[in-house]
N, C-alpha and C. Protein backbone atom coordinates (compact mmCIF):
# COMPACT_ATOMS: atom_id res chain seq x y z
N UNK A 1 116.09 110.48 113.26
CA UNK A 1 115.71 109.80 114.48
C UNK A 1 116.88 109.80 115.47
N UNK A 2 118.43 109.48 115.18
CA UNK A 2 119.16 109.78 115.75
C UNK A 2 119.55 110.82 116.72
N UNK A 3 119.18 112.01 115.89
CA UNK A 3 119.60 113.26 116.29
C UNK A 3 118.55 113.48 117.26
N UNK A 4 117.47 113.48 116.90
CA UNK A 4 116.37 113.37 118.29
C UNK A 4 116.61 112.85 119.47
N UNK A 5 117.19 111.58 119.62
CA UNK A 5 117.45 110.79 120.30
C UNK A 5 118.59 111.23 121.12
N UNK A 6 119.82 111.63 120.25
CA UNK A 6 120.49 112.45 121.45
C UNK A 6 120.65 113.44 121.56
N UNK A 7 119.26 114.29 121.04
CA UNK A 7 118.99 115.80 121.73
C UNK A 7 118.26 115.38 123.20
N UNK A 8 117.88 114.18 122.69
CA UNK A 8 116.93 114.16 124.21
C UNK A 8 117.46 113.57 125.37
N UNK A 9 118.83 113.17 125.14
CA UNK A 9 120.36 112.16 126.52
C UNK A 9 120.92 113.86 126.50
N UNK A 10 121.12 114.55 125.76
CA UNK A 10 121.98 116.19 125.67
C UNK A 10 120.97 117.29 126.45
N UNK A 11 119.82 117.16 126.00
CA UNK A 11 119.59 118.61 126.47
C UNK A 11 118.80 118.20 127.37
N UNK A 12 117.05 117.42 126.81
CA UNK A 12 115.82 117.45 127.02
C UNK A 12 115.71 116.41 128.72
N UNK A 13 116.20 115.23 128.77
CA UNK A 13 115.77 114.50 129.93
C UNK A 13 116.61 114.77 130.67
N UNK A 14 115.81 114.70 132.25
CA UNK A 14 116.61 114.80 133.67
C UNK A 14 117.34 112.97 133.75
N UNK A 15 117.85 112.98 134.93
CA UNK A 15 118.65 111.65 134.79
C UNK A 15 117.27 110.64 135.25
N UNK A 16 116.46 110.65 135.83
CA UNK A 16 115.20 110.09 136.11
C UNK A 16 114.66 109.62 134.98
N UNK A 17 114.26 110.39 134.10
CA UNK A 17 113.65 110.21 132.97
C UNK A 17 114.58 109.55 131.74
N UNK A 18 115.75 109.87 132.00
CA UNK A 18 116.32 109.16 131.21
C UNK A 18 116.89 107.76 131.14
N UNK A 19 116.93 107.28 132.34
CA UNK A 19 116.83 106.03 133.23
C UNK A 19 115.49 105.25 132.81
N UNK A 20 114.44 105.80 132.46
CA UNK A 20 113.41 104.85 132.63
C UNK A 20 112.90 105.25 131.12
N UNK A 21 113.47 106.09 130.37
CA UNK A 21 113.28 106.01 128.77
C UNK A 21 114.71 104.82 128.04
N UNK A 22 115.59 104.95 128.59
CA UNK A 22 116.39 103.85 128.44
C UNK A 22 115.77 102.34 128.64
N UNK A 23 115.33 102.15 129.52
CA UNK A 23 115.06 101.28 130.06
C UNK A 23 113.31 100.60 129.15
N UNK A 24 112.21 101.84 128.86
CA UNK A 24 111.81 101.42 128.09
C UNK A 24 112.04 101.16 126.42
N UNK A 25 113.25 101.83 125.99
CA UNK A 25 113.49 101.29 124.63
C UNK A 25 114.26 100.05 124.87
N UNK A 26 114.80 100.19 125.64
CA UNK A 26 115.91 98.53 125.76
C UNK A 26 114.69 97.25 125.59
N UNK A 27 113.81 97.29 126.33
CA UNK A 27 112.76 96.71 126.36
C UNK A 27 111.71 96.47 125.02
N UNK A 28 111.66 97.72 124.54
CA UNK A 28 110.90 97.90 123.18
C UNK A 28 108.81 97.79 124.03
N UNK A 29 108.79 97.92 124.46
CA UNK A 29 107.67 97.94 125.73
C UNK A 29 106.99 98.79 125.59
N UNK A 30 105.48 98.78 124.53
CA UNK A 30 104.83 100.17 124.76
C UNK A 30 103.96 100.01 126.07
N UNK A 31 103.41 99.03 126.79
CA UNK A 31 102.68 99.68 127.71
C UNK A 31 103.34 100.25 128.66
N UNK A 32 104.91 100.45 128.45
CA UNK A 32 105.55 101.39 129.89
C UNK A 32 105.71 102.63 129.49
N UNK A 33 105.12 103.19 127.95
CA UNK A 33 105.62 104.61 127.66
C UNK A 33 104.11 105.61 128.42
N UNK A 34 103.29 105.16 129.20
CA UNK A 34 102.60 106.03 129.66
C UNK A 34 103.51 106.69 130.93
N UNK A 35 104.90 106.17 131.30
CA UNK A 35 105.31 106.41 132.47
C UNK A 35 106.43 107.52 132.04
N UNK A 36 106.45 108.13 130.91
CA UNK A 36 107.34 108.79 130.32
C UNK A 36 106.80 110.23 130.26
N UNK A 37 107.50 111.15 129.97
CA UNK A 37 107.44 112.83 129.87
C UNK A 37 106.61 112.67 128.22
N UNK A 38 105.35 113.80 127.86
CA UNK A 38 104.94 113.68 126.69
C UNK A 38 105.93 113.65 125.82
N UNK A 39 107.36 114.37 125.58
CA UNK A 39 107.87 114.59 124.41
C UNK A 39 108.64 113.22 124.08
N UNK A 40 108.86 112.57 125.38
CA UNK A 40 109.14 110.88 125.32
C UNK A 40 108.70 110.15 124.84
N UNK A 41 107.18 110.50 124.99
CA UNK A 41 106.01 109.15 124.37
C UNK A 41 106.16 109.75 123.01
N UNK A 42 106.13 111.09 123.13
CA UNK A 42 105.78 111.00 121.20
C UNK A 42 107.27 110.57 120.09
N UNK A 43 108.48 110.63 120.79
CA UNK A 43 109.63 110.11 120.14
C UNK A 43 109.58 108.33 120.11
N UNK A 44 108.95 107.49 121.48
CA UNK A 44 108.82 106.05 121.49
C UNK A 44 108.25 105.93 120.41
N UNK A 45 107.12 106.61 119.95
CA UNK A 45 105.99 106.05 119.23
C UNK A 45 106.47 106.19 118.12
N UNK A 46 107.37 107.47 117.73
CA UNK A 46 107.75 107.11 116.35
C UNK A 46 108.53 106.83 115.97
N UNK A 47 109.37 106.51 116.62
CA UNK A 47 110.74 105.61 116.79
C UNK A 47 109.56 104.01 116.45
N UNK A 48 108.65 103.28 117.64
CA UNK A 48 108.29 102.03 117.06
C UNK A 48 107.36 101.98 115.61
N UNK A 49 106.67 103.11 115.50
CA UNK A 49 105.89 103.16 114.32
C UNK A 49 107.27 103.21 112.84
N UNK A 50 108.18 103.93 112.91
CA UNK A 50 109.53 103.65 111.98
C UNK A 50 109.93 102.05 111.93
N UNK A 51 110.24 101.47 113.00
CA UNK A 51 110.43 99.90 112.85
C UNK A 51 109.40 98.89 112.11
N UNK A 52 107.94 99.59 112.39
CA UNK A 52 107.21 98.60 112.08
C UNK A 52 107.24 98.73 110.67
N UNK A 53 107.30 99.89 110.23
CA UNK A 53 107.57 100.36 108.63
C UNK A 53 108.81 99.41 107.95
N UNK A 54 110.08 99.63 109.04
CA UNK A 54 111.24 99.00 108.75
C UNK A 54 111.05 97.50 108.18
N UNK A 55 110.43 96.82 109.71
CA UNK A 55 110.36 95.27 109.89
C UNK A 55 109.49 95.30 108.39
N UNK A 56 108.16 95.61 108.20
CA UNK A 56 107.56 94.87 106.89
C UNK A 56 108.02 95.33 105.38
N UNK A 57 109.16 96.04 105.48
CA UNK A 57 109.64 95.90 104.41
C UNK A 57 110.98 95.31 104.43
N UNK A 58 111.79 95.16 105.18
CA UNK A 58 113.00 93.90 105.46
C UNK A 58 112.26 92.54 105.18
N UNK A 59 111.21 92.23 105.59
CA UNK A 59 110.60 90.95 105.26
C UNK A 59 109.93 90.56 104.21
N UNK A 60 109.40 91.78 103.51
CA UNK A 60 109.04 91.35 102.00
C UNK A 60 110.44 91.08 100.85
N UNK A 61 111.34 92.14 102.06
CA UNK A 61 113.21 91.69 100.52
C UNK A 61 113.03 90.92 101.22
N UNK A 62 112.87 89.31 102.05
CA UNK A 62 113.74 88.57 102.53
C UNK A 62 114.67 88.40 103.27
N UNK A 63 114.12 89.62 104.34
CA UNK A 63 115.11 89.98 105.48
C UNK A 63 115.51 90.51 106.35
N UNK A 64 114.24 89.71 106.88
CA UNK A 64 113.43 89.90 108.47
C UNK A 64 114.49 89.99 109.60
N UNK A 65 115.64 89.04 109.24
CA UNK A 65 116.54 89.43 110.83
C UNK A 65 117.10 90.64 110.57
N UNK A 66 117.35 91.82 109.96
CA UNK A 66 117.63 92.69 109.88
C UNK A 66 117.02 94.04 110.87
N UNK A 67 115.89 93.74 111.23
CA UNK A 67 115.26 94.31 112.24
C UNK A 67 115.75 94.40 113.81
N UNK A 68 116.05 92.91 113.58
CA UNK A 68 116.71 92.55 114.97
C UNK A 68 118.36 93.29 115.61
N UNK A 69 118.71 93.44 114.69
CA UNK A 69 119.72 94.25 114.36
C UNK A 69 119.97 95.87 114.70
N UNK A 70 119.07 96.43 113.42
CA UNK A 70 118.87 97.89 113.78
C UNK A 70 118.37 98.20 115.07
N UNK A 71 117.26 97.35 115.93
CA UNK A 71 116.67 97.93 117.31
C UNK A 71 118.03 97.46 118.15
N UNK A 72 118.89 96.39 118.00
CA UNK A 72 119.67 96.35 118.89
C UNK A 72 120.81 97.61 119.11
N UNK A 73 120.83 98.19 117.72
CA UNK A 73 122.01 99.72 117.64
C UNK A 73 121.38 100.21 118.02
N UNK A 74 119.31 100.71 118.25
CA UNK A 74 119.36 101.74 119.11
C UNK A 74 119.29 101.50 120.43
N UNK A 75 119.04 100.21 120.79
CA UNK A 75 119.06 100.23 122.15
C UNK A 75 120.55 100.45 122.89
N UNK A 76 121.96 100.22 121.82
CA UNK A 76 123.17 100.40 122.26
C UNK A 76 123.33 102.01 122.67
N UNK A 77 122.85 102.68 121.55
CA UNK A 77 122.68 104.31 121.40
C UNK A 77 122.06 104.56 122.79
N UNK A 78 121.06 104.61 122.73
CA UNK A 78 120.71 105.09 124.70
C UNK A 78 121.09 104.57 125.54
N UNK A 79 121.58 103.55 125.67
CA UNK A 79 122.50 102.93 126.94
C UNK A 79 123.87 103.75 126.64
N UNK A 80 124.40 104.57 125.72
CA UNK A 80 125.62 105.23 125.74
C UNK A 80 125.33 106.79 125.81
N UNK A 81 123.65 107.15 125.59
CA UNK A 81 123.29 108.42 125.37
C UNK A 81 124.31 109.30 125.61
């Protein structure tokens, strides 16, 4: 997921798009990924579909704030893309 992530600050987004894909992961916001390039929406989606996987199994060990955590490193990761 990483490496995706900054193939797509390296090669794939113009500074437009990368401004407002930043801006929707910082957020964590799916109704703003219709405003994104397709290869955007399909990295949001599985970037949040991975968390949701994440979150319900951090919370069955007992450890639900752990979620809170990992989305905050990626939202650090694209704000440094």
């Amino acid at each position: 997921m990483v490496s995706v992530l900054d193939d797509i600050y390296d090669i794939h987004g113009t500074i437009e798009e990368l401004e407002l894909f930043t801006d929707v992961i910082e957020r964590w916001d799916l109704s703003m990924k219709n405003q994104l390039p397709d290869y955007m929406i399909w990295y949001f989606e599985a970037l949040i579909d991975f968390f949701a996987e994440l979150e319900t199994k951090t919370k069955m060990e007992g450890r639900p704030f752990c979620i809170y955590y990992a989305k905050e490193a990626v939202s650090l990761l694209a704000l440094i893309g």
